[in-house]
N, C-alpha and C. Protein backbone atom coordinates (compact mmCIF):
# COMPACT_ATOMS: atom_id res chain seq x y z
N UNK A 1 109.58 191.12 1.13
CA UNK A 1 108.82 190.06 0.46
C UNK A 1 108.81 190.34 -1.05
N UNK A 2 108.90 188.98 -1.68
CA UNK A 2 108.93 189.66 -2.97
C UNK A 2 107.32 189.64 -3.59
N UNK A 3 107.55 190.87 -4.89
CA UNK A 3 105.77 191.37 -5.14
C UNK A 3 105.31 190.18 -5.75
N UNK A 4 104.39 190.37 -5.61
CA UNK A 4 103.08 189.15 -5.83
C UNK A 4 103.24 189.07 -7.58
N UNK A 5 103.29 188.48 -8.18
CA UNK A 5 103.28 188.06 -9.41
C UNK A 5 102.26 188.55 -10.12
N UNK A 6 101.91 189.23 -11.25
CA UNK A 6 100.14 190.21 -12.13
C UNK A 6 99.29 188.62 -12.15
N UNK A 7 98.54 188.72 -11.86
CA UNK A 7 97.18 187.90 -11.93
C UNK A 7 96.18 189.31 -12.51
N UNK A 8 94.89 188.19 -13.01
CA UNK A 8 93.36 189.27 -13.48
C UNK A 8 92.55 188.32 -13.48
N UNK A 9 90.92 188.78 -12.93
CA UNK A 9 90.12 188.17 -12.99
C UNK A 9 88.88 189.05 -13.25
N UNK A 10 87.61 188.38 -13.35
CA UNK A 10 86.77 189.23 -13.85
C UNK A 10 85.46 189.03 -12.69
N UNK A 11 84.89 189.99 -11.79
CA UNK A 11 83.72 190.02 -11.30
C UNK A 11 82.71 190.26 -11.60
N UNK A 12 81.60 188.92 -11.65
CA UNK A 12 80.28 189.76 -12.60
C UNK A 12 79.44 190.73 -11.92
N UNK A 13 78.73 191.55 -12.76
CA UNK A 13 77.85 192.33 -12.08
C UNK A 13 76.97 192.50 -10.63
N UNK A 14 76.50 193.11 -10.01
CA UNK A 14 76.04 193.02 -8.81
C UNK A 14 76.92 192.81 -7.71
N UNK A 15 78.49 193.15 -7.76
CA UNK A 15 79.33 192.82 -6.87
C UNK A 15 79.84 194.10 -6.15
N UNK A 16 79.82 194.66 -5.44
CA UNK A 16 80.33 196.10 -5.21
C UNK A 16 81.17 196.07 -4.35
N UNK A 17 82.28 196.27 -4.75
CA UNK A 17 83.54 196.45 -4.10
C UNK A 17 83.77 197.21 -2.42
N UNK A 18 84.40 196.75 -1.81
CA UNK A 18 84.12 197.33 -0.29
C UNK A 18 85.98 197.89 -0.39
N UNK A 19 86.03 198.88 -0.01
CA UNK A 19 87.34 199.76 0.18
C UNK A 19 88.58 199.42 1.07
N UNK A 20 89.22 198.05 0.91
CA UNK A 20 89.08 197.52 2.00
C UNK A 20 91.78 197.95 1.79
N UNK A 21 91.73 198.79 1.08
CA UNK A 21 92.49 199.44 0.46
C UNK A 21 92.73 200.78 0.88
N UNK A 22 91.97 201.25 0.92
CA UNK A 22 91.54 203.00 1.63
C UNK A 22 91.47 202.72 2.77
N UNK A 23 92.30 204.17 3.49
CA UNK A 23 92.03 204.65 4.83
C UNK A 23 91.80 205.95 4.96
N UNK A 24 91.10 205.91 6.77
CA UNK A 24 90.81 207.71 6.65
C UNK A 24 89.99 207.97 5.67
N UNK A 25 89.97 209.02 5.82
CA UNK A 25 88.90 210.06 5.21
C UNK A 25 88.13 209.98 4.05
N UNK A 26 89.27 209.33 3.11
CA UNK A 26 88.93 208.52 1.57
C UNK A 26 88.14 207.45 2.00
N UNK A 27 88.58 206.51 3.05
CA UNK A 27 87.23 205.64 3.24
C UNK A 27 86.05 205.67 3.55
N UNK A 28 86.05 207.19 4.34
CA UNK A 28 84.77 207.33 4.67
C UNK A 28 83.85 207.65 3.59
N UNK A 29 84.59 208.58 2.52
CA UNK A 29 84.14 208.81 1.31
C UNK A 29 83.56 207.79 0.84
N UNK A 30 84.60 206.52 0.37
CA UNK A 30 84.40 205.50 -0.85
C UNK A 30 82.98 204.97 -0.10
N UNK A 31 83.38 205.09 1.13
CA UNK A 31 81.84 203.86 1.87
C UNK A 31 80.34 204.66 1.28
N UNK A 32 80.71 205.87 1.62
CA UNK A 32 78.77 206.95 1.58
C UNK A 32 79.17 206.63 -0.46
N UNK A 33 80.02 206.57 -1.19
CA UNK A 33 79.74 206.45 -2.56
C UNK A 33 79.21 205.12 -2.67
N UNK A 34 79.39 203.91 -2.01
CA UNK A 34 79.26 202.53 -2.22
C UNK A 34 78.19 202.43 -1.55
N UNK A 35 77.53 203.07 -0.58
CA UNK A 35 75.62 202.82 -0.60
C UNK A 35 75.25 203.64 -0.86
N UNK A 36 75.42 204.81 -1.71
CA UNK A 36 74.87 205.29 -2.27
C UNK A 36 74.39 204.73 -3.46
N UNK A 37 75.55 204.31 -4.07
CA UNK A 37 75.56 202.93 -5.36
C UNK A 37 74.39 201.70 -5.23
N UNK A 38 74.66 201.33 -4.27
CA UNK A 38 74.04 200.13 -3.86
C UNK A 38 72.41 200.82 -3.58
N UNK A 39 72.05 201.88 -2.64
CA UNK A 39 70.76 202.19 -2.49
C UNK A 39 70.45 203.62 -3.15
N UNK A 40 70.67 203.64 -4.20
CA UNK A 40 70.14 205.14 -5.17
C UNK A 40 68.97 205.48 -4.51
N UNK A 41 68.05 204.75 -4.13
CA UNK A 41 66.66 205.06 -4.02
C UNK A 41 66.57 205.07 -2.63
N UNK A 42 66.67 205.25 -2.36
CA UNK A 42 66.75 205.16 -0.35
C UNK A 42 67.38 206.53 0.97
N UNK A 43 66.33 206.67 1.13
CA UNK A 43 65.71 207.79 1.67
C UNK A 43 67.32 208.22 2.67
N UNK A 44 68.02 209.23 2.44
CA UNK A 44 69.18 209.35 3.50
C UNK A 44 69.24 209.03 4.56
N UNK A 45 68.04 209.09 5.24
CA UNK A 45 68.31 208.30 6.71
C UNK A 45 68.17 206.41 6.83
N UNK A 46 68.03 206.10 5.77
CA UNK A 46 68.17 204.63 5.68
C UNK A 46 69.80 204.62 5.44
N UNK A 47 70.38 205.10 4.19
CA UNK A 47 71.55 204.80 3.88
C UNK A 47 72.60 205.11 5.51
N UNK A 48 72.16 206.69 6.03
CA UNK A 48 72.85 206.62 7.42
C UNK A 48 72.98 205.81 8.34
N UNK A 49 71.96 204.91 8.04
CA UNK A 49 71.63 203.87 8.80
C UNK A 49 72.87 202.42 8.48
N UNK A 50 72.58 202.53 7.46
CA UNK A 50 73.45 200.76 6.54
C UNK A 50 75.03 201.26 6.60
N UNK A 51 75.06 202.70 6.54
CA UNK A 51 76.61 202.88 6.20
C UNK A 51 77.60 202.13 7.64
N UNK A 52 77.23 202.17 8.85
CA UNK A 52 78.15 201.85 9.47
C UNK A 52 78.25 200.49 9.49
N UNK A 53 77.30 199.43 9.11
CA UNK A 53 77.41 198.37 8.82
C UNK A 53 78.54 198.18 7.75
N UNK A 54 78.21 198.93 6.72
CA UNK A 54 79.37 198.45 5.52
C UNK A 54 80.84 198.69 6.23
N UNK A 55 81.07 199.90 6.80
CA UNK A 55 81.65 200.34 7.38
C UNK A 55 83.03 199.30 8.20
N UNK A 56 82.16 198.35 9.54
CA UNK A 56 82.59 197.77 10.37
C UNK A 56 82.95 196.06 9.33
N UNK A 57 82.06 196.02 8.47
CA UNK A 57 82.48 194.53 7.68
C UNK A 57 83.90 195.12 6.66
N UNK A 58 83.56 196.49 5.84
CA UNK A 58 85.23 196.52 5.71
C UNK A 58 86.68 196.60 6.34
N UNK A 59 86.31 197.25 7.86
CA UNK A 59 87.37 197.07 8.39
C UNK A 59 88.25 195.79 9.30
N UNK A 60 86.91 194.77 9.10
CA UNK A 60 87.15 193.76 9.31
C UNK A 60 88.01 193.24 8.57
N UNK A 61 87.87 193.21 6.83
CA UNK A 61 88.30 192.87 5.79
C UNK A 61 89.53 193.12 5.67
N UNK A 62 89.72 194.70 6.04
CA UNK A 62 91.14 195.10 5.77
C UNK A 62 91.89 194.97 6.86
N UNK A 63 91.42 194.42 7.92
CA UNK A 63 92.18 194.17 8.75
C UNK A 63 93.17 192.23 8.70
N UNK A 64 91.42 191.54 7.92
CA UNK A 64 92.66 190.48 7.25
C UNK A 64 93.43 190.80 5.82
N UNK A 65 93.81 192.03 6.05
CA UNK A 65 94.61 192.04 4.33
C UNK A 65 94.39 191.49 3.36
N UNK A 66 92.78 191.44 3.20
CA UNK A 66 92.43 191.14 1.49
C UNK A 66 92.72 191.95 0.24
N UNK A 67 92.92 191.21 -0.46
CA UNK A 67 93.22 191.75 -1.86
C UNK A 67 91.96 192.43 -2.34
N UNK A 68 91.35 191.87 -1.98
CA UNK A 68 89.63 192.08 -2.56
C UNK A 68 88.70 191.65 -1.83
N UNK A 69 87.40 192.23 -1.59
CA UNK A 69 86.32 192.08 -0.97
C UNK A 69 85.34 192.86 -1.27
N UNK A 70 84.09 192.74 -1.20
CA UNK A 70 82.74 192.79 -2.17
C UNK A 70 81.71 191.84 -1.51
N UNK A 71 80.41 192.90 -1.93
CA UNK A 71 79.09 192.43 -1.07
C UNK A 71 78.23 192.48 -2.16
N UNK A 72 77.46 191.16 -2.45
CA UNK A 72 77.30 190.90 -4.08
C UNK A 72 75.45 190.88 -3.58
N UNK A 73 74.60 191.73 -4.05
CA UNK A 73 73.41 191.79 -4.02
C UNK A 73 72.35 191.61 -5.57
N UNK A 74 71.42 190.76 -5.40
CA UNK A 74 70.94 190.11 -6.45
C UNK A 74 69.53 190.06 -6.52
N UNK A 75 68.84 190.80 -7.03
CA UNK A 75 67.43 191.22 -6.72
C UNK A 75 66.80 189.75 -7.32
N UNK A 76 65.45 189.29 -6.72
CA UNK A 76 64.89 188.21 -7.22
C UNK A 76 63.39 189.09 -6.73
N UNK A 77 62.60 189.72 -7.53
CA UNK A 77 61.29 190.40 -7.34
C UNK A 77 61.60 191.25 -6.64
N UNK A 78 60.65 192.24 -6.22
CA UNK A 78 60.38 193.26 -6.09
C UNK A 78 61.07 193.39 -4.37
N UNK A 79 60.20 192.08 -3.59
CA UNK A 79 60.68 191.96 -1.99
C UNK A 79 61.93 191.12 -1.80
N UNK A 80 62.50 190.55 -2.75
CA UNK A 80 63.33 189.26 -2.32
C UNK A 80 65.01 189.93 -2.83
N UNK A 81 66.20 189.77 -2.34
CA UNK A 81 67.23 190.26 -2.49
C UNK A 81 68.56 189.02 -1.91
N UNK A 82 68.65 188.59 -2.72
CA UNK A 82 70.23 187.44 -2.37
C UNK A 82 71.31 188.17 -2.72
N UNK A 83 71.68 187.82 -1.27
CA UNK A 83 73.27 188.37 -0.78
C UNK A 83 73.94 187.58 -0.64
N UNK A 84 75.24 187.87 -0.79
CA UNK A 84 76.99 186.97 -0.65
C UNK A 84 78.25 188.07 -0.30
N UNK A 85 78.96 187.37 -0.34
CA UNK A 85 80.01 187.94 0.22
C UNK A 85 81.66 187.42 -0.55
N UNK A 86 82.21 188.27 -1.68
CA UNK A 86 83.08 187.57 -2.21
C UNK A 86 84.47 187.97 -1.96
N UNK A 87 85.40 187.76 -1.28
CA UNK A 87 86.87 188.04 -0.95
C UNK A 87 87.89 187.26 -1.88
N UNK A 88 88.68 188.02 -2.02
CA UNK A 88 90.75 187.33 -2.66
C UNK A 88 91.50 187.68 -1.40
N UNK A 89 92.07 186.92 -0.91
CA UNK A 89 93.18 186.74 -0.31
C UNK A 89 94.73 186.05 -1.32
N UNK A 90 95.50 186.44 -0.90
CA UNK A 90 97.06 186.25 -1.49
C UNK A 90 98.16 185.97 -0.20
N UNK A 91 98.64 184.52 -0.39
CA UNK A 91 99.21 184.39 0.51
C UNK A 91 100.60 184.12 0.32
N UNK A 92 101.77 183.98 0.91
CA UNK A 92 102.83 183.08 0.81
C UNK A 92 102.90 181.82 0.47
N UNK A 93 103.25 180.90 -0.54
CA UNK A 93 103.00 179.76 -0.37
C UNK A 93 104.52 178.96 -1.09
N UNK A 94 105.15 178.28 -0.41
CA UNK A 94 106.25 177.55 -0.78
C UNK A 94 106.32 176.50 -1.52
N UNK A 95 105.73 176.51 -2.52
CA UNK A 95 105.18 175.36 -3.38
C UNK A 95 106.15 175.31 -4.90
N UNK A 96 106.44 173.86 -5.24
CA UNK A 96 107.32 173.70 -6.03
C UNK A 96 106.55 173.53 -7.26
N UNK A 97 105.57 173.46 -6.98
CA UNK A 97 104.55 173.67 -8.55
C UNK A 97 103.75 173.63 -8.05
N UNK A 98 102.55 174.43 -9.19
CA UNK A 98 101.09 174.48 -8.71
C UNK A 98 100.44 173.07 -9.21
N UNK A 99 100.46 171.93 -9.35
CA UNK A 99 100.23 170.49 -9.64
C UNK A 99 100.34 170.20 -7.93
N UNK A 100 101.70 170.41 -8.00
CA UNK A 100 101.95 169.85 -6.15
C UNK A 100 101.27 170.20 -5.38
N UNK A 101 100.99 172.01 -5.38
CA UNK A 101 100.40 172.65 -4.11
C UNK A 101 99.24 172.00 -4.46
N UNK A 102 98.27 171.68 -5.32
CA UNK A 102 97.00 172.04 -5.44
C UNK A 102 96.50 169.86 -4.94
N UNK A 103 97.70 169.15 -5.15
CA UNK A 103 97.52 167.87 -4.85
C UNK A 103 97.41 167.81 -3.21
N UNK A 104 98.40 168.82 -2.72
CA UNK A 104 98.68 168.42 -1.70
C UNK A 104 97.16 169.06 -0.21
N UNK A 105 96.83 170.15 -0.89
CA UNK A 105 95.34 170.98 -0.51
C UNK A 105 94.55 170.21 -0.17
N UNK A 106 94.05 169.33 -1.67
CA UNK A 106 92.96 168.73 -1.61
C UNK A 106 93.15 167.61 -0.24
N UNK A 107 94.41 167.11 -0.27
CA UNK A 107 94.75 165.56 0.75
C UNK A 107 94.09 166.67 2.34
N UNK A 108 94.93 167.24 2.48
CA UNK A 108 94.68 168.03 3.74
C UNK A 108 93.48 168.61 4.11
N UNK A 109 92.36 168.88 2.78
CA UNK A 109 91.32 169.72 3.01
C UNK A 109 90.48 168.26 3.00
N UNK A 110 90.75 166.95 2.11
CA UNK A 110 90.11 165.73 2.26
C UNK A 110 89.57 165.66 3.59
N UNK A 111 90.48 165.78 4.38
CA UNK A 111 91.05 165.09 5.99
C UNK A 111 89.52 165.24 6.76
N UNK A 112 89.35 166.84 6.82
CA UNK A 112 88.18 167.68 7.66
C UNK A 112 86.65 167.01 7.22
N UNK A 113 86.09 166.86 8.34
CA UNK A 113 84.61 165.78 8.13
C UNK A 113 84.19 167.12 7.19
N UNK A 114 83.86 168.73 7.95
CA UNK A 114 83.04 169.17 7.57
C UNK A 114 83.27 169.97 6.13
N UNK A 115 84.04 169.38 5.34
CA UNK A 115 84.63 170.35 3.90
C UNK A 115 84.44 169.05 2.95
N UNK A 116 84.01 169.81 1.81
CA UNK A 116 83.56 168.39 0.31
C UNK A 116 84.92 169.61 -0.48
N UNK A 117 85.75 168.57 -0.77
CA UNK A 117 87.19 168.77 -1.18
C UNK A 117 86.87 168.45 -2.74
N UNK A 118 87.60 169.26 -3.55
CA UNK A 118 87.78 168.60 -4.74
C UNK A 118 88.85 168.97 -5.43
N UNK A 119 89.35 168.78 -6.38
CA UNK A 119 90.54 168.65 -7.31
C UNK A 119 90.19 169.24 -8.55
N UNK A 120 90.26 170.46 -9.50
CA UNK A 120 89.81 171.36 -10.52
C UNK A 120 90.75 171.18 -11.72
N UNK A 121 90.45 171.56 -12.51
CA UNK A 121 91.84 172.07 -13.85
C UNK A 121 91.12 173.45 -14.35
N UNK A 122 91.70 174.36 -13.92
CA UNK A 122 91.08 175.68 -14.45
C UNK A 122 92.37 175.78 -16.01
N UNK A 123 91.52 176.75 -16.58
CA UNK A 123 91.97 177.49 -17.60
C UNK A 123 93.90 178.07 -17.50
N UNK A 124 93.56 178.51 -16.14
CA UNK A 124 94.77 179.35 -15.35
C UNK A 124 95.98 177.81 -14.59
N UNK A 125 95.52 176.70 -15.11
CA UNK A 125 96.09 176.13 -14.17
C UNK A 125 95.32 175.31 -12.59
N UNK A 126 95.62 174.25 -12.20
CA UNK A 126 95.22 173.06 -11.50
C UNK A 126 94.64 174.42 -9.88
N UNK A 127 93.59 173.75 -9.16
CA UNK A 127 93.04 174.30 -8.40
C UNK A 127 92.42 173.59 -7.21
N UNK A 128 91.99 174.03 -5.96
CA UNK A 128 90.86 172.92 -5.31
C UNK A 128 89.62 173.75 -5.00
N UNK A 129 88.55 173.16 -4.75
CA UNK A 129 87.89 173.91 -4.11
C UNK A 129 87.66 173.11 -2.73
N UNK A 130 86.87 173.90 -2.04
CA UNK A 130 85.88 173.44 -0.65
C UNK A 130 84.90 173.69 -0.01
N UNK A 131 83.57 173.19 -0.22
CA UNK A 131 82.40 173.64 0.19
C UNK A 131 82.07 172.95 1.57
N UNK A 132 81.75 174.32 2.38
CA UNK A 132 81.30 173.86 3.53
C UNK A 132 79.85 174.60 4.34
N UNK A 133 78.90 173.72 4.88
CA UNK A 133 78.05 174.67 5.25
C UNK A 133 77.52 174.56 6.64
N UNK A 134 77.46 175.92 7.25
CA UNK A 134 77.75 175.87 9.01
C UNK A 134 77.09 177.24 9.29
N UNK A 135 76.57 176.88 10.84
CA UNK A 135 75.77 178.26 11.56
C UNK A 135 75.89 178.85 12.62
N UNK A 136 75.78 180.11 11.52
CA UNK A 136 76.06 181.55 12.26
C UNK A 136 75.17 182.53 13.03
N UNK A 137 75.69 182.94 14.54
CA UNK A 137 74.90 183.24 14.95
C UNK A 137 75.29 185.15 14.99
N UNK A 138 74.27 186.33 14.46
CA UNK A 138 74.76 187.49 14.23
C UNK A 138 74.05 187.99 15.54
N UNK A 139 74.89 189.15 16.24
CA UNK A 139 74.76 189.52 16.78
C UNK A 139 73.32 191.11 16.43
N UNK A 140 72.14 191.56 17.31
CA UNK A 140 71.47 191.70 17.62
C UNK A 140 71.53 192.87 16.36
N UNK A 141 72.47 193.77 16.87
CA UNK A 141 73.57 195.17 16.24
C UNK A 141 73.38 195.07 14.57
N UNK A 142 73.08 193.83 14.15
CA UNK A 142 73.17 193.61 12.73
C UNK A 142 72.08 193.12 12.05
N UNK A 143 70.55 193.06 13.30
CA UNK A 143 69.53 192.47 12.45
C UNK A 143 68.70 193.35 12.59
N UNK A 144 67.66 193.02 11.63
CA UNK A 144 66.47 194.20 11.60
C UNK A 144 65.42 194.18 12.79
N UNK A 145 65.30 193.22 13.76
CA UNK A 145 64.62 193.31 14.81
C UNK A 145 65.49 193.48 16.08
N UNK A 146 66.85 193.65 15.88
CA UNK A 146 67.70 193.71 17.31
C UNK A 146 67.78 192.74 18.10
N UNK A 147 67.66 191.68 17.44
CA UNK A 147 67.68 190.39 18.39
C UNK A 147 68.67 189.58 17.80
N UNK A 148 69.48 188.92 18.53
CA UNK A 148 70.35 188.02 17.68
C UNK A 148 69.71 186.95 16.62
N UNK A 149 70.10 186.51 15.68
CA UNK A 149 69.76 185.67 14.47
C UNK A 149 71.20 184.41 14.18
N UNK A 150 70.13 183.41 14.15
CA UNK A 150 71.53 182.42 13.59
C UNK A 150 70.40 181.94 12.27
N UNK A 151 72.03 182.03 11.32
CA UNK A 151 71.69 181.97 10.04
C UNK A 151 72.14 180.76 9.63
N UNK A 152 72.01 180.25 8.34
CA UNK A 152 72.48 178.79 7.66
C UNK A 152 73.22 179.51 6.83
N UNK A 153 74.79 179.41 7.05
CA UNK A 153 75.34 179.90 5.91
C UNK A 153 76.31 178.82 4.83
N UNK A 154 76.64 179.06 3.58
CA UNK A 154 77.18 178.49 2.68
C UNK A 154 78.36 178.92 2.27
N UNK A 155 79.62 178.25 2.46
CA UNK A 155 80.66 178.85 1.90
C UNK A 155 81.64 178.19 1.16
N UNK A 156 81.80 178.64 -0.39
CA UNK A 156 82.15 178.10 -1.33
C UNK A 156 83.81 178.68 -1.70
N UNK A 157 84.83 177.91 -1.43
CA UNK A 157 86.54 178.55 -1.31
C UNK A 157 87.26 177.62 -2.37
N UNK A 158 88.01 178.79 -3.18
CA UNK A 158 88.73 177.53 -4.14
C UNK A 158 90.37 178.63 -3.85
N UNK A 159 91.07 177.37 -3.57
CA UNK A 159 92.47 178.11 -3.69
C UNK A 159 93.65 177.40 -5.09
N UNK A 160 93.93 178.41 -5.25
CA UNK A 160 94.10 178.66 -7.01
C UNK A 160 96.25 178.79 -6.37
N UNK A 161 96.73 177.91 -6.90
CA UNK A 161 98.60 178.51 -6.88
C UNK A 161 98.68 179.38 -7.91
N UNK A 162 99.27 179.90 -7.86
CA UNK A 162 100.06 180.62 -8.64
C UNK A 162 101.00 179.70 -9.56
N UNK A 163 100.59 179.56 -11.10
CA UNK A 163 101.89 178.76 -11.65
C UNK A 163 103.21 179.94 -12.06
N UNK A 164 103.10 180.94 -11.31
CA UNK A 164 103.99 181.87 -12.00
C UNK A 164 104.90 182.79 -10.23
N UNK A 165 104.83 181.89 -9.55
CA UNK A 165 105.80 182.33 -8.29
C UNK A 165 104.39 181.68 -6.97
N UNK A 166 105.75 181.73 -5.93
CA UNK A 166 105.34 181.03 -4.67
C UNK A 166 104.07 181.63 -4.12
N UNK A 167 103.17 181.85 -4.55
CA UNK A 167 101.90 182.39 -4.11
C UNK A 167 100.78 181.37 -4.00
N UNK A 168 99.22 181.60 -3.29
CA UNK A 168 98.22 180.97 -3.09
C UNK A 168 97.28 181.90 -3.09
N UNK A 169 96.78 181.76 -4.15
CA UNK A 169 95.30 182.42 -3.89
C UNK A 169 94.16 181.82 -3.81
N UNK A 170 93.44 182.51 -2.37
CA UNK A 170 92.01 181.85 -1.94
C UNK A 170 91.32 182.75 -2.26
N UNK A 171 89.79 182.41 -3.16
CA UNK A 171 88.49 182.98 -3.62
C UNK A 171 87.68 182.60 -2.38
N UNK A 172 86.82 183.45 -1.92
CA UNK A 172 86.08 182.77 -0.84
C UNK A 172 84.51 183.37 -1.30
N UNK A 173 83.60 182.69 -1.58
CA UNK A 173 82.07 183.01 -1.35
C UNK A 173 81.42 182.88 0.18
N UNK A 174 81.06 184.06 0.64
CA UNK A 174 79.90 182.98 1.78
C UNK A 174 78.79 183.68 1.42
N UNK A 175 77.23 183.05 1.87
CA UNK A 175 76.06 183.11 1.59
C UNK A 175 75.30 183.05 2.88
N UNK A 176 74.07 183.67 3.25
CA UNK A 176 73.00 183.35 4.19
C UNK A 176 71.91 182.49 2.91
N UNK A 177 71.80 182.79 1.85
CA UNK A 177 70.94 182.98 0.54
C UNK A 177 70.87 181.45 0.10
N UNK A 178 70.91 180.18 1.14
CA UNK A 178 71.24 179.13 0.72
C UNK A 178 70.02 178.46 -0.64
N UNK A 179 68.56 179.22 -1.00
CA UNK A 179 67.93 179.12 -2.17
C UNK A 179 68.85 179.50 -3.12
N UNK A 180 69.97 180.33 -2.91
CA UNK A 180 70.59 180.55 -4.38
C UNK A 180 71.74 180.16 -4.34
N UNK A 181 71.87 179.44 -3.55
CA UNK A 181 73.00 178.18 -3.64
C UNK A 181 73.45 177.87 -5.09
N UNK A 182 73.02 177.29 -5.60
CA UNK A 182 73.35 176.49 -7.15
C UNK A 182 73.50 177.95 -8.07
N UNK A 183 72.95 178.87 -7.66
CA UNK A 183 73.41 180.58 -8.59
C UNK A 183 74.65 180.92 -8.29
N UNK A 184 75.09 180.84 -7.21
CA UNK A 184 76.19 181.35 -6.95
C UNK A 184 77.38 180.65 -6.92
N UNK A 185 77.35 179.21 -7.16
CA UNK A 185 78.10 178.83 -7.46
C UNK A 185 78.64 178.44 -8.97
N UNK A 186 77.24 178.69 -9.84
CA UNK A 186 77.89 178.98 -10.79
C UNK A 186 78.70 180.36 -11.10
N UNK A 187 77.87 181.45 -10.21
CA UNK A 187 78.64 182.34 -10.70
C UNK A 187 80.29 182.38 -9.92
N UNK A 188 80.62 181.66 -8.82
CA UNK A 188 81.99 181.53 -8.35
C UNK A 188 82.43 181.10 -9.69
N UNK A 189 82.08 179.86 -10.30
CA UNK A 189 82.51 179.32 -11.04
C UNK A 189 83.19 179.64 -12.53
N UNK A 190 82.30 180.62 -12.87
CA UNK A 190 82.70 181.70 -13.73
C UNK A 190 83.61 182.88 -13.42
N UNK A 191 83.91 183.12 -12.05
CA UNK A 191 84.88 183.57 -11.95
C UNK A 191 86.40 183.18 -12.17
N UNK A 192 86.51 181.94 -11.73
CA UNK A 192 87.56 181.07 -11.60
C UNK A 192 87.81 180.96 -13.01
N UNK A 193 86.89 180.60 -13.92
CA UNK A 193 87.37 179.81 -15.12
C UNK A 193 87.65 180.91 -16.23
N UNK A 194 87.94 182.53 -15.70
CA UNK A 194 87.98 183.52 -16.06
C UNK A 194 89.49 184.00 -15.70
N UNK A 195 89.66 183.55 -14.38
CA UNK A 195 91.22 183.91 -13.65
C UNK A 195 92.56 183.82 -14.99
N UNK A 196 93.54 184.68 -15.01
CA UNK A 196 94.56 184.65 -15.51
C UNK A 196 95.53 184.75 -14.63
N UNK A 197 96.65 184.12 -15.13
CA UNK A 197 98.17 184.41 -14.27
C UNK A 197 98.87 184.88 -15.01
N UNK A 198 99.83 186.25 -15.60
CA UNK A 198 100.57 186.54 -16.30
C UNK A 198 102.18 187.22 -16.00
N UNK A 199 103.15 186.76 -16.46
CA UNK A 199 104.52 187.15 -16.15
C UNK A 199 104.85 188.25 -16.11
N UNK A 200 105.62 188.85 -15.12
CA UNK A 200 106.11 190.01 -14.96
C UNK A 200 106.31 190.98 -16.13
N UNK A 201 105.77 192.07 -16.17
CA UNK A 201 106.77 192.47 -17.57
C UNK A 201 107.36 194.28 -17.12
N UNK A 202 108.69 194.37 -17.54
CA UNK A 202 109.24 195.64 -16.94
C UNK A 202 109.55 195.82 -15.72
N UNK A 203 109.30 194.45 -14.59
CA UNK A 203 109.64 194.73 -12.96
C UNK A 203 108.05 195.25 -13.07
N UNK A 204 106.83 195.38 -13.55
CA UNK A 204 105.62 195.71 -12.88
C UNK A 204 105.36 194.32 -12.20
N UNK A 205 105.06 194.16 -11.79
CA UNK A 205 104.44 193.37 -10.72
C UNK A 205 102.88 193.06 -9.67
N UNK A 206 102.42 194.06 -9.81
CA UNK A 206 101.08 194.70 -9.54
C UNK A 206 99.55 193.64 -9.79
N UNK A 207 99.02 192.80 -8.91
CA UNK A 207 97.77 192.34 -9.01
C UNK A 207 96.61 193.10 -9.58
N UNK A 208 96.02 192.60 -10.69
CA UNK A 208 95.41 193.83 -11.33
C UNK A 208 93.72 192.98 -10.95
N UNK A 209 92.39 193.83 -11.08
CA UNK A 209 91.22 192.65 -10.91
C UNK A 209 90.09 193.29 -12.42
């Protein structure tokens, strides 16, 4: 396959990267450094507690071959804490321009009752997004009372072509945090309008974030 073309983008603060890159032993590492990060203050047997959670959602991640993935936590007072969930995926995409791919998205993503489709002009070049919102039911293993929970979740996806080789990249937000709905989509939004695409230089080739 040929390498993915250098792209850069910028993640704002409160986003902490999940290892989804690392295996073995280094992962086990990066994970106890990444709640440690995340809970400085939290008594070791709590963090023993959260780590296998982070744990089982990264290997989920890396098992769909994301480029990137991150668990974005956002304090609002002392008791209140909004969470998201932000992934890059990089795909194959056979597209004769990013005008075309990004025309042809929106028609197809139009189609689906449950997706609000739209048509973008980023900085980086033409884009779509798709907001959709649907419920999830978590299994027992993952809530604080051990009982299953269905949540209202929000998920905000913009897939971005590549104007610089046959690629597609999808940004994906999801949310339980639907009060901070309108926060987080600005802050998707500022991600996107941050994205660069830049030409090979020297045969490097390398997705940088």
């Amino acid at each position: 396959m040929t390498e993915i073309p250098p792209f850069s983008l910028e993640v704002p603060q409160g986003f902490h990267e999940l290892p989804v890159a690392v295996t073995g032993d280094a992962r086990e590492q990066s994970l106890a450094d990444l709640v440690q990060g995340i809970y400085p203050q939290a008594d070791p047997e709590v963090r023993q507690a959260i780590t296998p959670m982070v744990a089982s959602a990264t290997a989920v991640m890396a098992d769909a071959q994301l480029t990137y993935a991150a668990i974005g936590l956002f304090s609002d007072g002392p008791d209140k804490v909004a969470q998201c969930a932000l992934t890059l995926a990089v795909a194959p995409s056979d597209h004769p321009s990013a005008e075309v791919a990004a025309h042809g998205l929106r028609e197809i993503l139009a189609r689906t009752d449950s997706v609000e489709a739209g048509y973008v002009d980023l900085p980086c070049g033409p884009a779509v997004t798709a907001i959709s919102i649907s419920e999830v039911t978590y299994d027992g293993e993952y809530t604080t009372t051990g009982e299953p929970a269905t949540l209202r979740m929000g998920r905000l996806q913009a897939y971005v072509p590549f104007p610089t080789g046959p690629y597609l990249a999808v940004l994906t937000l999801d949310t339980p945090a639907m009060d901070y709905w309108e926060n987080f989509s600005v802050m998707m939004g500022t991600v996107l309008m941050g994205m660069e695409f830049h030409e090979p230089l020297n045969d490097e080739a390398e997705p940088s974030r």
